[in-house]
C-alpha atoms as a PDB file:
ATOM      1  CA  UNK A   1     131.996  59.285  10.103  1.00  0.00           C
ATOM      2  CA  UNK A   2     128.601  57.598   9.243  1.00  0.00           C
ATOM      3  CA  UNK A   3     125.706  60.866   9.424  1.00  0.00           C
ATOM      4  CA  UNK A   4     123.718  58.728  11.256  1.00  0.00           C
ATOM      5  CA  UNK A   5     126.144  58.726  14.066  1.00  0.00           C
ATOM      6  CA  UNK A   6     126.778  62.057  14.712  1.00  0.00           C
ATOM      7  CA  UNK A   7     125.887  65.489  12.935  1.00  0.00           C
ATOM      8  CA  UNK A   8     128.718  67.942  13.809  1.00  0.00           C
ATOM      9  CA  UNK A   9     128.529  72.511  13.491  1.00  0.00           C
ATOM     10  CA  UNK A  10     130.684  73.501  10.715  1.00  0.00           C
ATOM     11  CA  UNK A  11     134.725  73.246  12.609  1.00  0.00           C
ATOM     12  CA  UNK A  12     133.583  69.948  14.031  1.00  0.00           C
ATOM     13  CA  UNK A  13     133.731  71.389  17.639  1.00  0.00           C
ATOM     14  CA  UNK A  14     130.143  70.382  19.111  1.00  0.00           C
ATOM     15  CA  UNK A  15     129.271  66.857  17.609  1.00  0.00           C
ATOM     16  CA  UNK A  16     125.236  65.636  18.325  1.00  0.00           C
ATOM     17  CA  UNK A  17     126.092  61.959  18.835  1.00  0.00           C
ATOM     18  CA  UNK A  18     122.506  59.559  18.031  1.00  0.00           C
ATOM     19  CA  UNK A  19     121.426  57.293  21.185  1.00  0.00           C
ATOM     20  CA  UNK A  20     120.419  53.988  18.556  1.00  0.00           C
ATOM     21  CA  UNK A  21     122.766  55.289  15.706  1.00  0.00           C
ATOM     22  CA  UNK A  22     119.507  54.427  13.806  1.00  0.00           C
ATOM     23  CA  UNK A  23     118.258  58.506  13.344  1.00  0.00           C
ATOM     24  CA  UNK A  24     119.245  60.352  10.999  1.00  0.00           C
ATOM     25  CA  UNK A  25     122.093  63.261  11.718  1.00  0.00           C
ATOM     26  CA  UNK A  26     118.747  65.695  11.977  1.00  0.00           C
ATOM     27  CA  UNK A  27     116.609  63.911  14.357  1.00  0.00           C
ATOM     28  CA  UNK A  28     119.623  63.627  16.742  1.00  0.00           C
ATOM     29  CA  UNK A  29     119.967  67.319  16.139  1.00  0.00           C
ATOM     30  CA  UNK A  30     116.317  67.703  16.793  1.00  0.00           C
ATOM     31  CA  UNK A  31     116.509  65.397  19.973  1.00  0.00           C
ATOM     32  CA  UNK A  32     119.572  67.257  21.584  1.00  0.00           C
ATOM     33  CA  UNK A  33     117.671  70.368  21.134  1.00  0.00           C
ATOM     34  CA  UNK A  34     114.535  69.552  22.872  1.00  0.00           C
ATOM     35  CA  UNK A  35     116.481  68.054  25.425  1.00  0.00           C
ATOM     36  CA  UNK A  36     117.976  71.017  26.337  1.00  0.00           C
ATOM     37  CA  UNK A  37     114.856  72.912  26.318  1.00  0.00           C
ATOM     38  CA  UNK A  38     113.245  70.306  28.763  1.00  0.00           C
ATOM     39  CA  UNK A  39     115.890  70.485  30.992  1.00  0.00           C
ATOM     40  CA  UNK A  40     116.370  74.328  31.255  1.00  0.00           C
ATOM     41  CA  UNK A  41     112.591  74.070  32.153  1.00  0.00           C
ATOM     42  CA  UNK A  42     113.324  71.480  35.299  1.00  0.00           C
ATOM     43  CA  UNK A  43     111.993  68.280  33.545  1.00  0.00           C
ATOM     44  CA  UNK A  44     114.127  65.157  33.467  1.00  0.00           C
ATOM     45  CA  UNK A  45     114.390  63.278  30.254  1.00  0.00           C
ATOM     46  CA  UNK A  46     115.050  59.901  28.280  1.00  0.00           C
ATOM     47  CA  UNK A  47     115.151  59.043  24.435  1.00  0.00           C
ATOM     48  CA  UNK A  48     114.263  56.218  23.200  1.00  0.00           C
ATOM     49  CA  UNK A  49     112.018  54.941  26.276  1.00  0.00           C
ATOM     50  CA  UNK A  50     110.342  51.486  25.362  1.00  0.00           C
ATOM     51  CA  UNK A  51     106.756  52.197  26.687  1.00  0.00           C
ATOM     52  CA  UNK A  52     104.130  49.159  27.093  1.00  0.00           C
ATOM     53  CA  UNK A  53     102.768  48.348  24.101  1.00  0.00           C
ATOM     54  CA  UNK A  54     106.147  48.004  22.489  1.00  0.00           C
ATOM     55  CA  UNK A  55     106.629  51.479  20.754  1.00  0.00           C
ATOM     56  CA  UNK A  56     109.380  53.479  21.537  1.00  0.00           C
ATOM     57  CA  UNK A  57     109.042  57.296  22.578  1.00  0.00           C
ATOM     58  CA  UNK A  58     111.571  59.846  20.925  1.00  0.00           C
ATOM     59  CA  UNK A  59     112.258  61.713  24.195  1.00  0.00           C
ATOM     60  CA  UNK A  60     109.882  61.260  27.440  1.00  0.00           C
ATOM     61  CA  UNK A  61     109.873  64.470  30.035  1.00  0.00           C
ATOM     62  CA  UNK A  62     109.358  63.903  33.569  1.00  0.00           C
ATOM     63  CA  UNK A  63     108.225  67.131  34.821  1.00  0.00           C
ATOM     64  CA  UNK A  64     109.168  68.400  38.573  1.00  0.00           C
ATOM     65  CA  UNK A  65     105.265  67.982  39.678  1.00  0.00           C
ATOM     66  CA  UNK A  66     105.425  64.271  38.269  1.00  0.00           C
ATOM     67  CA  UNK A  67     103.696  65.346  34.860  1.00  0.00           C
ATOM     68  CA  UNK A  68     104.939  63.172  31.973  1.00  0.00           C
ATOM     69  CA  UNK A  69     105.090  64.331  28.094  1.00  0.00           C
ATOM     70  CA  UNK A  70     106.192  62.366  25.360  1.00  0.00           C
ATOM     71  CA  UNK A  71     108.020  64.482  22.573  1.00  0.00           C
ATOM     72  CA  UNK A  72     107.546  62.904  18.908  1.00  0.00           C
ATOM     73  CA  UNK A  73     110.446  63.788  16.822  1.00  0.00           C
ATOM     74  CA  UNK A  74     110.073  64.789  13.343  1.00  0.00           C
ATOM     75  CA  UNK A  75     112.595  65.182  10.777  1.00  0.00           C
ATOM     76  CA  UNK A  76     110.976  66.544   7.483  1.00  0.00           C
ATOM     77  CA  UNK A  77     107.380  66.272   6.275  1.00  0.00           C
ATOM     78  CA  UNK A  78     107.898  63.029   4.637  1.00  0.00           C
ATOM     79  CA  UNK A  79     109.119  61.597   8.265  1.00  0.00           C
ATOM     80  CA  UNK A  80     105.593  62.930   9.512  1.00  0.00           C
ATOM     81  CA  UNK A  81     103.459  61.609   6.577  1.00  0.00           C
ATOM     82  CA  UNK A  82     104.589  57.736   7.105  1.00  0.00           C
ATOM     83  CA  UNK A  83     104.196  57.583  10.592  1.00  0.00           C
ATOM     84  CA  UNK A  84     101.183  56.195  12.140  1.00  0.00           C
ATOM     85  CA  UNK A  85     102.920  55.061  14.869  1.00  0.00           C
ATOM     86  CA  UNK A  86     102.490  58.390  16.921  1.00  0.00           C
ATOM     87  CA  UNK A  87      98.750  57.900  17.717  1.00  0.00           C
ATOM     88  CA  UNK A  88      99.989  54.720  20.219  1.00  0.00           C
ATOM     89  CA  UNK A  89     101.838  57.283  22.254  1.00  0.00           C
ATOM     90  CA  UNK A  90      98.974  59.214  23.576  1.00  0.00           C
ATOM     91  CA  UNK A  91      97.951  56.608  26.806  1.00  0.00           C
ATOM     92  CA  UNK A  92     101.257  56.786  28.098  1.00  0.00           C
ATOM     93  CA  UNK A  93     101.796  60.804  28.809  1.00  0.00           C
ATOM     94  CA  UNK A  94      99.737  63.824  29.904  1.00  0.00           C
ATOM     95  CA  UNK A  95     101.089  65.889  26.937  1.00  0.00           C
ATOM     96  CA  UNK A  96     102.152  64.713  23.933  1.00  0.00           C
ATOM     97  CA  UNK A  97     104.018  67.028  21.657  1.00  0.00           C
ATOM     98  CA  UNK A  98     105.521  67.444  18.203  1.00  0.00           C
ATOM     99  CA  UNK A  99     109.480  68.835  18.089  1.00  0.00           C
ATOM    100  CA  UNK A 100     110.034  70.388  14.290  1.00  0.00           C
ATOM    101  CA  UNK A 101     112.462  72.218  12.975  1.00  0.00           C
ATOM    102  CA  UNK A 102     111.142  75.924  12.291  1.00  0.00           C
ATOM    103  CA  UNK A 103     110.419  75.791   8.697  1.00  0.00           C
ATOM    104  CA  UNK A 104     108.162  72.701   8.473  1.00  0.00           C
ATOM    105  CA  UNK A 105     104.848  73.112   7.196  1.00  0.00           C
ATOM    106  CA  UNK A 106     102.892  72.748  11.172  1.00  0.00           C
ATOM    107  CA  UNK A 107      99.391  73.049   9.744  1.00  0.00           C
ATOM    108  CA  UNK A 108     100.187  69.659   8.937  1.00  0.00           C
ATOM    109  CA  UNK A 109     100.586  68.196  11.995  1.00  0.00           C
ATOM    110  CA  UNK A 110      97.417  67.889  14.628  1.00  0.00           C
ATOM    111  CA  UNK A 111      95.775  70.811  15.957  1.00  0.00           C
ATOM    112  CA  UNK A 112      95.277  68.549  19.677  1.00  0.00           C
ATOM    113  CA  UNK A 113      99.254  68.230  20.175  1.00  0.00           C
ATOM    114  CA  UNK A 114     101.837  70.139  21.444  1.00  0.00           C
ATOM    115  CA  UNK A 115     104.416  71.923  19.391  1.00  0.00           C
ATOM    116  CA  UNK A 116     108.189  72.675  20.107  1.00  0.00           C
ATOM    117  CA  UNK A 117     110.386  74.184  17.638  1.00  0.00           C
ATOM    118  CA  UNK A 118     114.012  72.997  18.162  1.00  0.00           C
ATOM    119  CA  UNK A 119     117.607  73.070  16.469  1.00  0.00           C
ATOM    120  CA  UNK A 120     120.722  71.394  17.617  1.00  0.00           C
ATOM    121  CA  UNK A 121     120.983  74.059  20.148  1.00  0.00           C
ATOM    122  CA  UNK A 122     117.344  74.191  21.846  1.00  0.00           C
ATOM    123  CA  UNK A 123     114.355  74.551  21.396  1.00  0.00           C
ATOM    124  CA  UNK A 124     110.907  76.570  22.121  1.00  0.00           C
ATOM    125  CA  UNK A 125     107.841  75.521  23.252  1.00  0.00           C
ATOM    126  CA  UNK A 126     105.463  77.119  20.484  1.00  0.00           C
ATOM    127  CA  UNK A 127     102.249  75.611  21.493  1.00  0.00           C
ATOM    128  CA  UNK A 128     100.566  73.469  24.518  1.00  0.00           C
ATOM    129  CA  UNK A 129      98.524  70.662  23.617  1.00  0.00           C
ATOM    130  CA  UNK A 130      95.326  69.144  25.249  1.00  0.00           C
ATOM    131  CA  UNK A 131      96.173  67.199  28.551  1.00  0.00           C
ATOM    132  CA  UNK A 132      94.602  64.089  28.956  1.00  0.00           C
ATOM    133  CA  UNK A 133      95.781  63.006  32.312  1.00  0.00           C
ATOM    134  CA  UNK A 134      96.926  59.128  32.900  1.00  0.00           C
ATOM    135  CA  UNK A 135      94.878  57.401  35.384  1.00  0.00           C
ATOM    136  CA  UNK A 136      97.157  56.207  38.443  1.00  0.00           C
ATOM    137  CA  UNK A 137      97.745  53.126  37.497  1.00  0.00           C
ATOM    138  CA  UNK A 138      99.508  53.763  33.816  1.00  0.00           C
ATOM    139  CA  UNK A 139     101.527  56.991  35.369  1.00  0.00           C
ATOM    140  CA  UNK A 140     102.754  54.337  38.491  1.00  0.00           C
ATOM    141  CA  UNK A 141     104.200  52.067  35.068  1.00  0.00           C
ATOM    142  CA  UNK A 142     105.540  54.760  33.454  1.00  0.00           C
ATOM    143  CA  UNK A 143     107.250  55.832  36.506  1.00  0.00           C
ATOM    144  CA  UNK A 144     108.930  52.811  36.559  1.00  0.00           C
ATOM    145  CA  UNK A 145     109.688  52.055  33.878  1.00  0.00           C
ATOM    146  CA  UNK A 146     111.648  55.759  33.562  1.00  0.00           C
ATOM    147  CA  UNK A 147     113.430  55.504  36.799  1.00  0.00           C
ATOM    148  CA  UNK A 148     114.385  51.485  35.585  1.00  0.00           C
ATOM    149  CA  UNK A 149     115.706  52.969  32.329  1.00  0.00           C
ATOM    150  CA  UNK A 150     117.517  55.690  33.964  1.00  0.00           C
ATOM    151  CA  UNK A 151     119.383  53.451  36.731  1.00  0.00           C
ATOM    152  CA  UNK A 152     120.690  51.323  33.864  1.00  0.00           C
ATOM    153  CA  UNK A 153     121.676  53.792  31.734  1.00  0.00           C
ATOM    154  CA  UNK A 154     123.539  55.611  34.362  1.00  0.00           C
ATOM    155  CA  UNK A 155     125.178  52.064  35.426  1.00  0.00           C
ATOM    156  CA  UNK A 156     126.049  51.684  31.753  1.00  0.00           C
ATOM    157  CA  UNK A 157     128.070  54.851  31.852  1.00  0.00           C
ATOM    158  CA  UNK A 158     129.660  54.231  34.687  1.00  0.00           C
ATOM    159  CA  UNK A 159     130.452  50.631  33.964  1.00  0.00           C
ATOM    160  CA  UNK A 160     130.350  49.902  30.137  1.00  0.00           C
ATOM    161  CA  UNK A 161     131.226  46.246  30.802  1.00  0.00           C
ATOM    162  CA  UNK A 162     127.971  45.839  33.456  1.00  0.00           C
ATOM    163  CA  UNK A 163     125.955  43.564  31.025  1.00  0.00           C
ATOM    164  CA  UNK A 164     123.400  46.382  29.661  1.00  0.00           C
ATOM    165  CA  UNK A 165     123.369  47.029  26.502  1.00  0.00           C
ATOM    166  CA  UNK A 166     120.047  48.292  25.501  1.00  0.00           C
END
């Protein structure tokens, strides 16, 4: 099978399956594992959330208080170095973090953002980052726009043939 599809553990038991089958077999891994770490902290999350000004979020965190974090996935150094995309994320969260595998080099990355270190498995939050809080109006949007992503997504499961496909 195609490594951007689906990263498996070594008998093939526990596959990591990509949401856009356009990451690579160690983002997904990456992704999973923060996902789990959210969750077994109470937040509810989405990948690949289109936000407002057209960028799309690696994994957005909806904490139990309402508090929303976007989690930047990074891959390898090289992933970190060419995107400048991860700057437009900040005015749509309260948090925005970085999710790395253990041994990449995090003096690179900014001091200002989070940091969660994560593996197929889960992940740990390493460090907090500044919170800028989103004025009402942006966290209403982004409220909606998470609970309109979720609905269809959760239609899509339940009825592949519904007309969703994003």
């Amino acid at each position: 099978m195609d490594d951007r599809l689906t990263a498996t553990d070594l008998d093939g038991s526990d596959p990591v399956v990509a949401f856009d089958r356009r990451q690579s077999a160690m983002a997904a891994a990456l992704q999973r594992g923060v996902c789990r770490a959210l969750r077994a902290l109470g937040h509810a999350v989405l990948t690949e959330l289109a936000l407002g000004n057209g960028r799309r979020a690696d994994v957005v965190a909806l904490s139990p208080g309402g508090d929303i974090s976007i989690i930047e996935i990074k891959s390898s150094l090289i992933d970190f170095e060419t995107d400048d995309k991860w700057p437009e994320y900040r005015p749509y969260c309260d948090r925005l973090y970085f999710a790395v595998a253990p041994d990449f080099p995090c003096e690179r990355l900014p001091a200002e953002a989070g940091l969660i270190f994560a593996d197929r498995y889960g992940g740990e939050l390493v460090r907090e980052p500044a919170e800028e809080r989103l004025n009402a109006a942006r966290r209403k949007a982004m409220m909606l726009c998470f609970a309109h992503a979720a609905a269809l997504r959760l239609q899509r499961h339940r009825d592949p043939a519904c007309g969703y496909d994003a």
